[in-house]
PDB file of N, CA and C in Angstrom:
ATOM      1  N   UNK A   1     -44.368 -12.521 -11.402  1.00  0.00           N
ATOM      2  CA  UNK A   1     -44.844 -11.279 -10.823  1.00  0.00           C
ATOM      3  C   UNK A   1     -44.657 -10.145 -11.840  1.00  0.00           C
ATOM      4  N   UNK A   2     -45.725  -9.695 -12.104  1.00  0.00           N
ATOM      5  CA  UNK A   2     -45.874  -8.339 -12.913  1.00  0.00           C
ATOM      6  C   UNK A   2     -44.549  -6.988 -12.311  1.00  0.00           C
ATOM      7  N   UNK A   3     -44.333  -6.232 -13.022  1.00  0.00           N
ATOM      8  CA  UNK A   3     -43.143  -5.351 -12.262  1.00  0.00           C
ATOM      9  C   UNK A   3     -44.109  -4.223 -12.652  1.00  0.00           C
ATOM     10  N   UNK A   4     -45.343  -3.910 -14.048  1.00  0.00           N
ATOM     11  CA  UNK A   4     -45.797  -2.862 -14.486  1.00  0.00           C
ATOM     12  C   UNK A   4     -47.848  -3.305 -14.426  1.00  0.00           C
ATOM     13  N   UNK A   5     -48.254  -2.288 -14.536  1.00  0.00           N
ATOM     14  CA  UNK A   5     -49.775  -2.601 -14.338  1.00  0.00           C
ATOM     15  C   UNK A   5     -50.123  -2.771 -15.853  1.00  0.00           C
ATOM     16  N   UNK A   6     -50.249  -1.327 -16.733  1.00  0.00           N
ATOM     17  CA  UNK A   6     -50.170  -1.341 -18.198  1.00  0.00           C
ATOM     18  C   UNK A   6     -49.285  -0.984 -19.184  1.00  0.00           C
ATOM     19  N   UNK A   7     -49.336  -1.338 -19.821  1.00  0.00           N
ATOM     20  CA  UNK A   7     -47.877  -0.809 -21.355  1.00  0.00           C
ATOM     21  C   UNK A   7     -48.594   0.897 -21.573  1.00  0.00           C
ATOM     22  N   UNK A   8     -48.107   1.556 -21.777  1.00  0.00           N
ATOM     23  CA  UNK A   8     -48.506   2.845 -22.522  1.00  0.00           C
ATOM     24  C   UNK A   8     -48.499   2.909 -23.799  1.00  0.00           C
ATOM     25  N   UNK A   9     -49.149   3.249 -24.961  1.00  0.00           N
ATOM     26  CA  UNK A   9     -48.625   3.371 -26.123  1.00  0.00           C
ATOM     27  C   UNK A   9     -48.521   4.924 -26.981  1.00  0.00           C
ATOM     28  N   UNK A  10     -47.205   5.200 -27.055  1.00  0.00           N
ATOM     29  CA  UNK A  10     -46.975   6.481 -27.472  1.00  0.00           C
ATOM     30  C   UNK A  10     -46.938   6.514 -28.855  1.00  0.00           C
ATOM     31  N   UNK A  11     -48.197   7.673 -29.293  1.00  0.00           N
ATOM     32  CA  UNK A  11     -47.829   7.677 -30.781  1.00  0.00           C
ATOM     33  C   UNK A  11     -47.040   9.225 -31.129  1.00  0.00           C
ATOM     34  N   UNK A  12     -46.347   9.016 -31.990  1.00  0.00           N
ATOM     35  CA  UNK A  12     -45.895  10.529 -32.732  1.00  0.00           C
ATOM     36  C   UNK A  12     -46.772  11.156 -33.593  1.00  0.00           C
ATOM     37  N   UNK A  13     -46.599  12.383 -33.734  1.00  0.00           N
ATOM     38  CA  UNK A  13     -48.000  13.537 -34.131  1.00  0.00           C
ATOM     39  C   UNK A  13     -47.383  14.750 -34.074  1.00  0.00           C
ATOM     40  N   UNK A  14     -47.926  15.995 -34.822  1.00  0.00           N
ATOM     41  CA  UNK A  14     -47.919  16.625 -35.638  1.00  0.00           C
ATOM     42  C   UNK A  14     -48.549  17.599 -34.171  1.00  0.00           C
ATOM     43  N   UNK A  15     -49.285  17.330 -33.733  1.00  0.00           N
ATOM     44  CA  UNK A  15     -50.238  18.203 -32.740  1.00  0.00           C
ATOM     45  C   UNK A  15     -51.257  17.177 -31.788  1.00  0.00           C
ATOM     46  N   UNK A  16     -50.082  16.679 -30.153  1.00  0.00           N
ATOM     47  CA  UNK A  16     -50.765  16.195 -29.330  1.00  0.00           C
ATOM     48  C   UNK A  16     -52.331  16.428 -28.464  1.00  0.00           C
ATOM     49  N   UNK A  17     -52.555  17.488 -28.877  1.00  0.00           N
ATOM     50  CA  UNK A  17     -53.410  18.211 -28.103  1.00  0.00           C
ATOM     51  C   UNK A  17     -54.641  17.615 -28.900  1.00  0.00           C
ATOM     52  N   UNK A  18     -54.145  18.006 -30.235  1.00  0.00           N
ATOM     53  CA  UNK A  18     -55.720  17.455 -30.904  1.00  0.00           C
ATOM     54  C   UNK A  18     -55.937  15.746 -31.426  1.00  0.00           C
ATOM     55  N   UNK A  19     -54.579  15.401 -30.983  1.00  0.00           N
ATOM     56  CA  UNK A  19     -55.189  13.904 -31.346  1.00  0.00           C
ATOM     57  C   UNK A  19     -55.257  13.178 -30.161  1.00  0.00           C
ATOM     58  N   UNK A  20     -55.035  14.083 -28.706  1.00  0.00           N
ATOM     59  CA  UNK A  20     -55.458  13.416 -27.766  1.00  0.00           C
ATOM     60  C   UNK A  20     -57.268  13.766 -27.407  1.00  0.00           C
ATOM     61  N   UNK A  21     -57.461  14.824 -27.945  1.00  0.00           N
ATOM     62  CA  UNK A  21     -58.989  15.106 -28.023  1.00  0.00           C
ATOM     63  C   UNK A  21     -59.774  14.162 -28.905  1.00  0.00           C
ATOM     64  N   UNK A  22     -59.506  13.735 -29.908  1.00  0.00           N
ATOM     65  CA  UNK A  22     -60.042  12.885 -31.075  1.00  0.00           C
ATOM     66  C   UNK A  22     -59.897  11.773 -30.401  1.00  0.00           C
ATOM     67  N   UNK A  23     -58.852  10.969 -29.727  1.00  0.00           N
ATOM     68  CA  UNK A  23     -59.244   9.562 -28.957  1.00  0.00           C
ATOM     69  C   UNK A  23     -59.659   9.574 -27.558  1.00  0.00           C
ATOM     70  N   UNK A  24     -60.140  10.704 -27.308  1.00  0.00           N
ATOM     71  CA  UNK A  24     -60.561  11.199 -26.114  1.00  0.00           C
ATOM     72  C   UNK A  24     -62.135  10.719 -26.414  1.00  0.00           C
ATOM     73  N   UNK A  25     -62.544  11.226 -26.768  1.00  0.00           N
ATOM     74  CA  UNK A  25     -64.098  11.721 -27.309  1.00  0.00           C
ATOM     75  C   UNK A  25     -64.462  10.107 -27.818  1.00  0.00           C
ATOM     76  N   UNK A  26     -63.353   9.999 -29.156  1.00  0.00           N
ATOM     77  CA  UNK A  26     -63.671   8.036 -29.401  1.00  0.00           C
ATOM     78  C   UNK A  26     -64.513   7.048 -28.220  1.00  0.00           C
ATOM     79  N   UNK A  27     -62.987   7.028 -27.353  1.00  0.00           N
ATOM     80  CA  UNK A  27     -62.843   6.085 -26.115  1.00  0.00           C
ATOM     81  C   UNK A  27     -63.767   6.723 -24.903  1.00  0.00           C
ATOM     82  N   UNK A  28     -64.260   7.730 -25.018  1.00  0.00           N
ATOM     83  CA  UNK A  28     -64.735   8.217 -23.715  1.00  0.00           C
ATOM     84  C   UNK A  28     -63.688   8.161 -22.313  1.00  0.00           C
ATOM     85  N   UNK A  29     -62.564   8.610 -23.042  1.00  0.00           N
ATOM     86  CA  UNK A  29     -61.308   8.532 -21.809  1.00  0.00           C
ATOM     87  C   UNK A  29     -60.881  10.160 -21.084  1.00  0.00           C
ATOM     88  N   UNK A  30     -60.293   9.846 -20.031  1.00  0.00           N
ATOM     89  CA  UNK A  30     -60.084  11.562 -19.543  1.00  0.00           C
ATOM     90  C   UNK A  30     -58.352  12.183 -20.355  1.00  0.00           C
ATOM     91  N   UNK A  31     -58.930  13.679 -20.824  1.00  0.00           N
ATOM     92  CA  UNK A  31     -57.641  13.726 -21.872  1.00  0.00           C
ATOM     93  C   UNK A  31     -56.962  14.903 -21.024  1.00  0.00           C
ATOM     94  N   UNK A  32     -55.678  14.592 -20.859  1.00  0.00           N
ATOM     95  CA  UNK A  32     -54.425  15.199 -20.141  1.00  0.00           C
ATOM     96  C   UNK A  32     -53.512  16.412 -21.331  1.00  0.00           C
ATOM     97  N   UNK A  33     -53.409  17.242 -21.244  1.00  0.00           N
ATOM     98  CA  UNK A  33     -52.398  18.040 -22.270  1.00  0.00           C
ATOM     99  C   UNK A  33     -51.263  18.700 -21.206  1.00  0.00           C
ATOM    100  N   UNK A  34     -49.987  18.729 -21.842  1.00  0.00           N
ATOM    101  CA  UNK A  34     -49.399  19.236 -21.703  1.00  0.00           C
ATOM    102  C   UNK A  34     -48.084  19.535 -22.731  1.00  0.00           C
ATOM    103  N   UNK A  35     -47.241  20.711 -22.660  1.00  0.00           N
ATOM    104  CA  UNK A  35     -46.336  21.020 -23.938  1.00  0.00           C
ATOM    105  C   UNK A  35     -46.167  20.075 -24.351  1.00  0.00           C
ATOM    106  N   UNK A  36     -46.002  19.522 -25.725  1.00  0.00           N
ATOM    107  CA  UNK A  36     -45.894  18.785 -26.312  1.00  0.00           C
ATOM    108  C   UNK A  36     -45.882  17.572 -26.084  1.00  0.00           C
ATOM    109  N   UNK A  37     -46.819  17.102 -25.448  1.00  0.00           N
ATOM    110  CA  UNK A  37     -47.201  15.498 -24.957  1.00  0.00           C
ATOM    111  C   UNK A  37     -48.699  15.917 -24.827  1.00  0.00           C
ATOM    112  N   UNK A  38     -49.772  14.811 -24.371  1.00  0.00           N
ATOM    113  CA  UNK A  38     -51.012  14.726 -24.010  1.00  0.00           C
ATOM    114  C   UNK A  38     -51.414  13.238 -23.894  1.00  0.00           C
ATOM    115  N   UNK A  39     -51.821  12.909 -22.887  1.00  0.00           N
ATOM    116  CA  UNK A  39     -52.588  11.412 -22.537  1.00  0.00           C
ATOM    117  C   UNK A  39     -53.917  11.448 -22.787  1.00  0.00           C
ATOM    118  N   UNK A  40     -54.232  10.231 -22.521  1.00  0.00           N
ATOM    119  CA  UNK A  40     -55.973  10.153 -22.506  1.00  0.00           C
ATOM    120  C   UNK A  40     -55.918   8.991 -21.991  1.00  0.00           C
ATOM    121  N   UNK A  41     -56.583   8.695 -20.906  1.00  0.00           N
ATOM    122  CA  UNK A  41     -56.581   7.694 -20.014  1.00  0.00           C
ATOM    123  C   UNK A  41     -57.938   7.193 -19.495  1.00  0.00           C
ATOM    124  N   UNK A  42     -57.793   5.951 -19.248  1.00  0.00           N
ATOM    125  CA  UNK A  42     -59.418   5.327 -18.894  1.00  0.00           C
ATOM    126  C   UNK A  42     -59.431   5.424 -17.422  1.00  0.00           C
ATOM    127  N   UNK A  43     -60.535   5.091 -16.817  1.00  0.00           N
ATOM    128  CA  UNK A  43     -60.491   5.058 -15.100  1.00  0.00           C
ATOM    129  C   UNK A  43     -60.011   3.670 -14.997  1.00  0.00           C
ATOM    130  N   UNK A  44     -59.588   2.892 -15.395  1.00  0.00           N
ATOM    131  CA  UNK A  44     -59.038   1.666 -15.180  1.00  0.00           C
ATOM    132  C   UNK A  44     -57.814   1.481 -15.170  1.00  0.00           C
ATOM    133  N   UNK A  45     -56.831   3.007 -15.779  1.00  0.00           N
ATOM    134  CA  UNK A  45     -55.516   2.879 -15.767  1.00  0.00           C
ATOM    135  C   UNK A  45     -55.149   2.665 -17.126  1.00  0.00           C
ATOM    136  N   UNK A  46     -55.218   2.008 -18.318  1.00  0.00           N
ATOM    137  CA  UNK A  46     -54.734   1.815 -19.862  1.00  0.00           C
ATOM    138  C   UNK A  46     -54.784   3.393 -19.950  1.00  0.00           C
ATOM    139  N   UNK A  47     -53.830   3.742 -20.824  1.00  0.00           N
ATOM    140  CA  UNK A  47     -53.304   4.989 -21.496  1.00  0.00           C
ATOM    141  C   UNK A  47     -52.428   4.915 -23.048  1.00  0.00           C
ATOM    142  N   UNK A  48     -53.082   5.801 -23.252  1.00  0.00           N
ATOM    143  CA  UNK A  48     -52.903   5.840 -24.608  1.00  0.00           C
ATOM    144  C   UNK A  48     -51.689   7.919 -24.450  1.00  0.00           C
ATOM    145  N   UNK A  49     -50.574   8.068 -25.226  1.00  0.00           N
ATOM    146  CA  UNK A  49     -49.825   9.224 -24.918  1.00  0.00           C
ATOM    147  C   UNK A  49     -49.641   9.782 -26.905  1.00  0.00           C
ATOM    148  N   UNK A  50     -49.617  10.782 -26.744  1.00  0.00           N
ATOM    149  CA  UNK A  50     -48.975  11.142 -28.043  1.00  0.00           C
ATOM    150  C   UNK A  50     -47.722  12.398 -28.027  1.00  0.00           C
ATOM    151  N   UNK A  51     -46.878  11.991 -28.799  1.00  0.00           N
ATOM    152  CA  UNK A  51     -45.564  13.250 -28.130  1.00  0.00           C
ATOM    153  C   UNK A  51     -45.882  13.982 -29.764  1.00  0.00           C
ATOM    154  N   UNK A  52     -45.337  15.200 -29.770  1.00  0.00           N
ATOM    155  CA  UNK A  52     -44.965  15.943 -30.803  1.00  0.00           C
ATOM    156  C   UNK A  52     -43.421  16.117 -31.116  1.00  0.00           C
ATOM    157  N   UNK A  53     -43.582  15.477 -32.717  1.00  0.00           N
ATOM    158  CA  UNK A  53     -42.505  15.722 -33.427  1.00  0.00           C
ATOM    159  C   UNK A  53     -42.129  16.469 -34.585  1.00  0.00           C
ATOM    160  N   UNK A  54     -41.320  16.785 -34.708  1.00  0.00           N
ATOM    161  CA  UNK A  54     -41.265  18.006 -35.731  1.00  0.00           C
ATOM    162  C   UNK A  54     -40.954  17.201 -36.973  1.00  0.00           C
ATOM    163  N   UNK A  55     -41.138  18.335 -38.238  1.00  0.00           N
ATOM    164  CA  UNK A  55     -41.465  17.351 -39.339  1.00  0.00           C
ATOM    165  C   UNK A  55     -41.586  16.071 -39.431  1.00  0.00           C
ATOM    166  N   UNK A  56     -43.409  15.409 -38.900  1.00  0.00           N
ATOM    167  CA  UNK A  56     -43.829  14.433 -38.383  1.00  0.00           C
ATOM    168  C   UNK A  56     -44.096  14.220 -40.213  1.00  0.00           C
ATOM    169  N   UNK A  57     -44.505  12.574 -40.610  1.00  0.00           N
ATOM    170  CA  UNK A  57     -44.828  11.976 -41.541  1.00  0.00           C
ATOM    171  C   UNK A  57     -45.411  11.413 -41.151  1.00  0.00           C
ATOM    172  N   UNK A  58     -46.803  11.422 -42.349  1.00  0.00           N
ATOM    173  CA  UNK A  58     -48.254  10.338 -41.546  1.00  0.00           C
ATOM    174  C   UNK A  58     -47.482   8.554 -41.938  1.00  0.00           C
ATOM    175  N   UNK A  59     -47.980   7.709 -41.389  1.00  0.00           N
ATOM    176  CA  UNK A  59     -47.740   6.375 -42.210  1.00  0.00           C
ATOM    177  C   UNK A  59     -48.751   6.638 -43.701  1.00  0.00           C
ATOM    178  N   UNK A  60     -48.111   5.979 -44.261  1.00  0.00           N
ATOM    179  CA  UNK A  60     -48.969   5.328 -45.701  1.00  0.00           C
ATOM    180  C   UNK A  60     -49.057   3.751 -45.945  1.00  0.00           C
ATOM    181  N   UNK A  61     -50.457   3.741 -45.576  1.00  0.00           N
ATOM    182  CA  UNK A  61     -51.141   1.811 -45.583  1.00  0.00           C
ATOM    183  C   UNK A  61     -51.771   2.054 -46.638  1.00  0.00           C
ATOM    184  N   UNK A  62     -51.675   0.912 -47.493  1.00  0.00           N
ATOM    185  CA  UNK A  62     -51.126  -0.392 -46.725  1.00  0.00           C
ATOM    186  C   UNK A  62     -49.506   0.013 -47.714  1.00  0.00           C
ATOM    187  N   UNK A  63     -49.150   0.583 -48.450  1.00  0.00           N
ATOM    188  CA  UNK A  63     -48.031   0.730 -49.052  1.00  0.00           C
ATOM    189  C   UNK A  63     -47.121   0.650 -47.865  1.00  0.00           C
ATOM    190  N   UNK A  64     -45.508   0.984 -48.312  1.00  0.00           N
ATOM    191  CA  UNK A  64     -44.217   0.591 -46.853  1.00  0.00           C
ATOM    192  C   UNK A  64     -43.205   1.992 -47.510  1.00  0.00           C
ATOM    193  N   UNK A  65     -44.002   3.025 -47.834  1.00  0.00           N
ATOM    194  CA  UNK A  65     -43.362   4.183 -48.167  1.00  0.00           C
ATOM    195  C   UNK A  65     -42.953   5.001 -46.912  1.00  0.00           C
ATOM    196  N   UNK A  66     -43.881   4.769 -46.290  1.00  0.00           N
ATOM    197  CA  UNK A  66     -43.613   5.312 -44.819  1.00  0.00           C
ATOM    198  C   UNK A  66     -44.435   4.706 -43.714  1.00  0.00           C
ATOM    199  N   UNK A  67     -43.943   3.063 -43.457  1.00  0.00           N
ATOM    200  CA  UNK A  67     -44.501   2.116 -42.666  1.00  0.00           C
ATOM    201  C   UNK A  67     -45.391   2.843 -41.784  1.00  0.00           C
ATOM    202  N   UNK A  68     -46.101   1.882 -41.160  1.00  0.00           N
ATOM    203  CA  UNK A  68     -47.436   2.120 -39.989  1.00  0.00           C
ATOM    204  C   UNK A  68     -46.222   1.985 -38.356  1.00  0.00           C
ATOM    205  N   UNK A  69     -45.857   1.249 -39.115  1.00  0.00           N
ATOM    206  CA  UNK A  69     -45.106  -0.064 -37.662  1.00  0.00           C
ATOM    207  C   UNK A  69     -46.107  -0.566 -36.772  1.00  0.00           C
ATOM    208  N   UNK A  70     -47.030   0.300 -36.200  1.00  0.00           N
ATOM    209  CA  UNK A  70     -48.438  -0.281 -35.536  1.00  0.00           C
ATOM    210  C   UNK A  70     -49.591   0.534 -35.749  1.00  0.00           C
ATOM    211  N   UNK A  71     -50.641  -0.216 -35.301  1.00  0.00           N
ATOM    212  CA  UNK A  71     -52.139   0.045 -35.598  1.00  0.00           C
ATOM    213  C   UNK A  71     -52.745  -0.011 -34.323  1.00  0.00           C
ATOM    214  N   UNK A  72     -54.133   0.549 -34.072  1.00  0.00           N
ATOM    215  CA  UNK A  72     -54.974   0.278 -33.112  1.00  0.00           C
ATOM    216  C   UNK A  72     -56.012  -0.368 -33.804  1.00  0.00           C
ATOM    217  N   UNK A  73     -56.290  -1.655 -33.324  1.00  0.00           N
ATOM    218  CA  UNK A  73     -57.501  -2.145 -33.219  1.00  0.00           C
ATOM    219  C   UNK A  73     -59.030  -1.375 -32.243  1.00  0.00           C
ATOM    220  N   UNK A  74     -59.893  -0.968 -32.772  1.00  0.00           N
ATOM    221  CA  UNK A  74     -60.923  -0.859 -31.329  1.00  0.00           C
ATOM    222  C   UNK A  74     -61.993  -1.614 -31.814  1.00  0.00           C
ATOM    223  N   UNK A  75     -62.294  -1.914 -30.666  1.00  0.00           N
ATOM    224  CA  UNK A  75     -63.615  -3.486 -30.826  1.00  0.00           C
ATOM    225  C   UNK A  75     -64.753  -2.491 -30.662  1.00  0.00           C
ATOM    226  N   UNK A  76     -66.024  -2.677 -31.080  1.00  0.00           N
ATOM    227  CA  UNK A  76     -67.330  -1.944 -31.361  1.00  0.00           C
ATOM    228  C   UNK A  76     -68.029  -3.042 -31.385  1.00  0.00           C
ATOM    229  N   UNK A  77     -69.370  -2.527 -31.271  1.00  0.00           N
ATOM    230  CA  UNK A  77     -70.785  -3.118 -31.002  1.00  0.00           C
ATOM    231  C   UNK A  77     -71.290  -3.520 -32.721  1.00  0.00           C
ATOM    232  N   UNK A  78     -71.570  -2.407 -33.100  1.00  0.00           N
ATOM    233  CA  UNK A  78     -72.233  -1.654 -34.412  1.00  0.00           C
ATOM    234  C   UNK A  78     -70.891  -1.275 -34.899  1.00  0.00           C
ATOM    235  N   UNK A  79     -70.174  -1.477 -36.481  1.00  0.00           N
ATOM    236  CA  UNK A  79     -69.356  -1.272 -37.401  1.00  0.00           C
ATOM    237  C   UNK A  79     -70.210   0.349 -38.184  1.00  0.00           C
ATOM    238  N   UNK A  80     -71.453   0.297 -38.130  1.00  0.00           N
ATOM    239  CA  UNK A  80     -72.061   1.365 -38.989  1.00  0.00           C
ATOM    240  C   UNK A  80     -72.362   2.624 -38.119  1.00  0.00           C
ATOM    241  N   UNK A  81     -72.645   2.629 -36.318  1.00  0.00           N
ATOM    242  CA  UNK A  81     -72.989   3.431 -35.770  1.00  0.00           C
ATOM    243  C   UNK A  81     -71.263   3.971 -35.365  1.00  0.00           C
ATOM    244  N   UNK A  82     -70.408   3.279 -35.011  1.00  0.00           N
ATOM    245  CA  UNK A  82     -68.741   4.120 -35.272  1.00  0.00           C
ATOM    246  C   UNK A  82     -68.663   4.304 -36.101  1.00  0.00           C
ATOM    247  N   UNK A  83     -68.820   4.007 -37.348  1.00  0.00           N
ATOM    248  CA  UNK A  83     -68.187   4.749 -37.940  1.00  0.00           C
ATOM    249  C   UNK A  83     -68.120   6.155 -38.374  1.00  0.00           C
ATOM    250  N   UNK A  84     -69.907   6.333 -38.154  1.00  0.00           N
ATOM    251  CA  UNK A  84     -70.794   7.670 -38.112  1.00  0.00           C
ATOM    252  C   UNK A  84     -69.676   8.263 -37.121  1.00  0.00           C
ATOM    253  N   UNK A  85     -69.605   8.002 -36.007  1.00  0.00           N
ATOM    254  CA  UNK A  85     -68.960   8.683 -34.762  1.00  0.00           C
ATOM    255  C   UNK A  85     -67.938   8.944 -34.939  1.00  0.00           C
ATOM    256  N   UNK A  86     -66.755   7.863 -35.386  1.00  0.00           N
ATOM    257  CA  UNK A  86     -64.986   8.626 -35.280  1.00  0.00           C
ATOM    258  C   UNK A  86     -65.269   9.882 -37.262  1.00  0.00           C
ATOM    259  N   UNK A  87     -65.605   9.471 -38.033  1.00  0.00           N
ATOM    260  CA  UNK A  87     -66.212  10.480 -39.150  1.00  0.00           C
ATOM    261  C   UNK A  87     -66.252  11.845 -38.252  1.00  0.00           C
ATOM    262  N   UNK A  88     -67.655  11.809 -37.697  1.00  0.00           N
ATOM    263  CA  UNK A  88     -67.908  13.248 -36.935  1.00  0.00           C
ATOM    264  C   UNK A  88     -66.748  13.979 -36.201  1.00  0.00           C
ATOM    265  N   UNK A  89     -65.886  12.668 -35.414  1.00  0.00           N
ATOM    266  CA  UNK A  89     -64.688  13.671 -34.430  1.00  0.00           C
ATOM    267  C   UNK A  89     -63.487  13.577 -35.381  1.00  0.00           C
ATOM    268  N   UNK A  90     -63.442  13.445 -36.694  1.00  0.00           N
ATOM    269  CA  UNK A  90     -62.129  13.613 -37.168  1.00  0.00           C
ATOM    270  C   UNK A  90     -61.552  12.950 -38.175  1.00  0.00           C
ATOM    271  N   UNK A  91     -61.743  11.278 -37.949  1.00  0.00           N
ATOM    272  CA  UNK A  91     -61.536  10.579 -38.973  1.00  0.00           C
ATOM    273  C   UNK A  91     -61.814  10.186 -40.081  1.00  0.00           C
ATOM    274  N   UNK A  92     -61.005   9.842 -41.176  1.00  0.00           N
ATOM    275  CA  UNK A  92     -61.040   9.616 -42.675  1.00  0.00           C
ATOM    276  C   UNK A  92     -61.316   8.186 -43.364  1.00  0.00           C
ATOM    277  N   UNK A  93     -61.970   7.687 -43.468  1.00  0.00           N
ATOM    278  CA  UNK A  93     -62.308   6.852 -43.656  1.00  0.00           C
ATOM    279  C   UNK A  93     -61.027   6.223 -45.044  1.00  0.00           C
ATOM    280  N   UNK A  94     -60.232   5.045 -45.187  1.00  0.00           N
ATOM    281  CA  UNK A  94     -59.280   4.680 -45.564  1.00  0.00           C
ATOM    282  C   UNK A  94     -60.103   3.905 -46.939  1.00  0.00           C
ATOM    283  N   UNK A  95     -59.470   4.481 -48.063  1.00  0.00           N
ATOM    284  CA  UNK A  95     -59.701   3.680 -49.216  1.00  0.00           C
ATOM    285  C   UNK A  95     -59.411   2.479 -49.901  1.00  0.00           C
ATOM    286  N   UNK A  96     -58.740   1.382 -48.999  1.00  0.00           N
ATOM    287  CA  UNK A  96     -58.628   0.365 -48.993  1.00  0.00           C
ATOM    288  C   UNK A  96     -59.205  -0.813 -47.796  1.00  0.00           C
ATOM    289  N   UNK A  97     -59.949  -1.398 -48.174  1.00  0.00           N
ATOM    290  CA  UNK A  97     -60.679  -2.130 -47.115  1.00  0.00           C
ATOM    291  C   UNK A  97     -60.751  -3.621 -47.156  1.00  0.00           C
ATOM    292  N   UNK A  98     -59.762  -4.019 -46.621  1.00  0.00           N
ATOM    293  CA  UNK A  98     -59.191  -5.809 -46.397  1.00  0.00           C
ATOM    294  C   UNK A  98     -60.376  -6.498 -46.057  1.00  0.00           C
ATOM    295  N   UNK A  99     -61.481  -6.246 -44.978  1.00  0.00           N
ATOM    296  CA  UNK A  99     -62.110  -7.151 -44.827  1.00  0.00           C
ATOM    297  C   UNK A  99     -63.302  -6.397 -44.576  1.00  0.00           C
ATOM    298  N   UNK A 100     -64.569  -7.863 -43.866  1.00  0.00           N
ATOM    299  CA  UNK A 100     -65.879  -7.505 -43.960  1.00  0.00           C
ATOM    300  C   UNK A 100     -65.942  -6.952 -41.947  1.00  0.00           C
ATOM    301  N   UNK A 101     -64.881  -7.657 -41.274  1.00  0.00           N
ATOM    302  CA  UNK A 101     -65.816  -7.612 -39.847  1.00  0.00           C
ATOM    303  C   UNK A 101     -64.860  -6.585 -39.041  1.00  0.00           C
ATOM    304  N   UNK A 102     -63.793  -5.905 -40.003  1.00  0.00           N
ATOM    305  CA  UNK A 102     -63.500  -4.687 -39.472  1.00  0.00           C
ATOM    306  C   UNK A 102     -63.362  -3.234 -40.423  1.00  0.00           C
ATOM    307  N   UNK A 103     -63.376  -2.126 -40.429  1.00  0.00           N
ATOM    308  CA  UNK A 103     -63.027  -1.063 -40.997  1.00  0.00           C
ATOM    309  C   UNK A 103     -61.826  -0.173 -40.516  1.00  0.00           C
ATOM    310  N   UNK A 104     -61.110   0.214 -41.837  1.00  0.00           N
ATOM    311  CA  UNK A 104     -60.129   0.786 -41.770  1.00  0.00           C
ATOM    312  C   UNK A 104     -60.173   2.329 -41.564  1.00  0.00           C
ATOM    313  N   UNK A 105     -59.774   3.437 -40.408  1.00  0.00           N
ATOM    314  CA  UNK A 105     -59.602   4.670 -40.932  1.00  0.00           C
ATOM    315  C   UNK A 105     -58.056   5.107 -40.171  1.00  0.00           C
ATOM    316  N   UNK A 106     -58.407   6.621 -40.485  1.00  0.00           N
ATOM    317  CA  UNK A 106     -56.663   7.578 -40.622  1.00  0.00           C
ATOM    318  C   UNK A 106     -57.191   8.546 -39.333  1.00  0.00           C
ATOM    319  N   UNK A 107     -56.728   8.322 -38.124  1.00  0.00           N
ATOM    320  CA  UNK A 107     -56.905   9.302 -37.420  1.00  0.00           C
ATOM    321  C   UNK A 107     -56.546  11.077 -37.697  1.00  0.00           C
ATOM    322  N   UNK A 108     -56.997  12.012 -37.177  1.00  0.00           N
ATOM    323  CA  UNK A 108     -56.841  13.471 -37.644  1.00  0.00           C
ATOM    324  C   UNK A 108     -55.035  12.724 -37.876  1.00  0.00           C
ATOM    325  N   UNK A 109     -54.421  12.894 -37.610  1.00  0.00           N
ATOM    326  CA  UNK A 109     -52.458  12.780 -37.645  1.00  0.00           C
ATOM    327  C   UNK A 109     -52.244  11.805 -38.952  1.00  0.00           C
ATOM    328  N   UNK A 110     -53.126  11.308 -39.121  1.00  0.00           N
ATOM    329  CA  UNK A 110     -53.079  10.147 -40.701  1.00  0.00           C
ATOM    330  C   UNK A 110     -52.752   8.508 -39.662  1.00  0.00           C
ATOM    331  N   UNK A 111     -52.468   8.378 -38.422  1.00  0.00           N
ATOM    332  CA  UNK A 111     -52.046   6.969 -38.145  1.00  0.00           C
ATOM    333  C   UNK A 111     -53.610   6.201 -38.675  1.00  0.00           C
ATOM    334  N   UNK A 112     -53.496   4.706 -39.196  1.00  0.00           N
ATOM    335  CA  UNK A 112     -54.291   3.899 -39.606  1.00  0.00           C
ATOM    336  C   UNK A 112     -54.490   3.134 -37.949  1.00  0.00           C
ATOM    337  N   UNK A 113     -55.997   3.055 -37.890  1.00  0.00           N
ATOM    338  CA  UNK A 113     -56.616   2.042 -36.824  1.00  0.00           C
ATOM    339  C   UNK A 113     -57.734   1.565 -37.344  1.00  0.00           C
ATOM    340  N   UNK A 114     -58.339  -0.089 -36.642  1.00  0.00           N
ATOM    341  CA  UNK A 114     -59.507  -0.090 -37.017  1.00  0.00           C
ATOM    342  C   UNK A 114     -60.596  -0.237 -36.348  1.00  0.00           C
ATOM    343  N   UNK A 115     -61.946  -0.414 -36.776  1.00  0.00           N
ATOM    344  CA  UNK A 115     -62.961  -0.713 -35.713  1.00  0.00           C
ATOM    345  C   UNK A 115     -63.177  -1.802 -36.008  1.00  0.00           C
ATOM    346  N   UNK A 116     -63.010  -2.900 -35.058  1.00  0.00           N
ATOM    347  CA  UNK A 116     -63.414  -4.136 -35.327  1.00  0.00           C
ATOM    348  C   UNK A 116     -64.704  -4.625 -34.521  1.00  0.00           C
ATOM    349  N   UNK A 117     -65.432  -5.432 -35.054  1.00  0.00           N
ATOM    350  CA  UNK A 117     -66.531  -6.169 -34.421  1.00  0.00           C
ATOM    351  C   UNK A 117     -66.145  -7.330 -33.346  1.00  0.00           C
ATOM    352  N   UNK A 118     -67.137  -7.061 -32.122  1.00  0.00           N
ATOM    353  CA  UNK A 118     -66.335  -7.819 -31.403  1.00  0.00           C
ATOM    354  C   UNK A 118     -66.737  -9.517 -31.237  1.00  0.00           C
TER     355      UNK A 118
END
C-alpha cells in the first residue's frame, strides 16, 4: 500500500519565482509563488517545487566541480520543435552533447535537464 500519491522534487535556486515560470510555460503546468518557494503543478497532481537559497551555485556538467546530483529528463515529440521552445522561455542550450536521441540544456538557475525523444 502506497502511504504517498507523488514524490515532489525540490530544486534550489537563486530566484523561485522565475524558475517556477520557466517550467511552468515548458510543462504547461499551473505555477504557485510564494516567499521564497514556488510550485508548478500538473492537474494530475506531479509537482515540481523550487526553494531559494542564498549564495546558490549553478551545477557544472558534466565536470564534478559543483555536482548536478540530479537532472530532469522531459520526453518530447520533436527534439527540434523544443528546443526552439525551452530557447524562447529561458534556456541555454549546453555545450556538450552525449548523445543523438536526447539534448542537453541549463535551465534560467544553470540546473542541467534534458529533452529526450520518446
Amino acid at each position: 500500500m502506497a502511504i504517498a500519491r507523488f514524490p515532489s522534487i525540490v530544486l534550489d535556486c537563486p530566484d523561485p519565482a522565475t524558475l517556477a515560470a520557466f517550467y511552468g510555460a515548458m510543462l504547461d503546468w499551473k505555477v504557485e509563488v510564494s516567499p521564497g518557494w514556488a510550485d508548478v503543478r500538473a492537474e494530475y497532481g506531479q509537482c515540481l517545487s523550487f526553494q531559494q537559497v542564498e549564495d546558490y551555485t549553478a551545477p557544472r556538467w558534466p565536470g564534478q566541480e559543483a555536482p548536478q546530483q540530479m537532472h530532469l529528463d522531459v520526453i518530447v515529440d520533436d527534439l527540434d520543435a523544443a528546443e526552439a521552445a525551452v530557447l524562447e522561455l529561458g534556456a541555454t542550450r549546453h555545450e556538450h552533447q552525449p548523445g543523438q536521441t536526447f539534448r542537453v540544456f541549463l535551465d534560467p538557475a544553470g540546473h542541467p535537464f534534458c529533452l529526450c525523444l520518446d
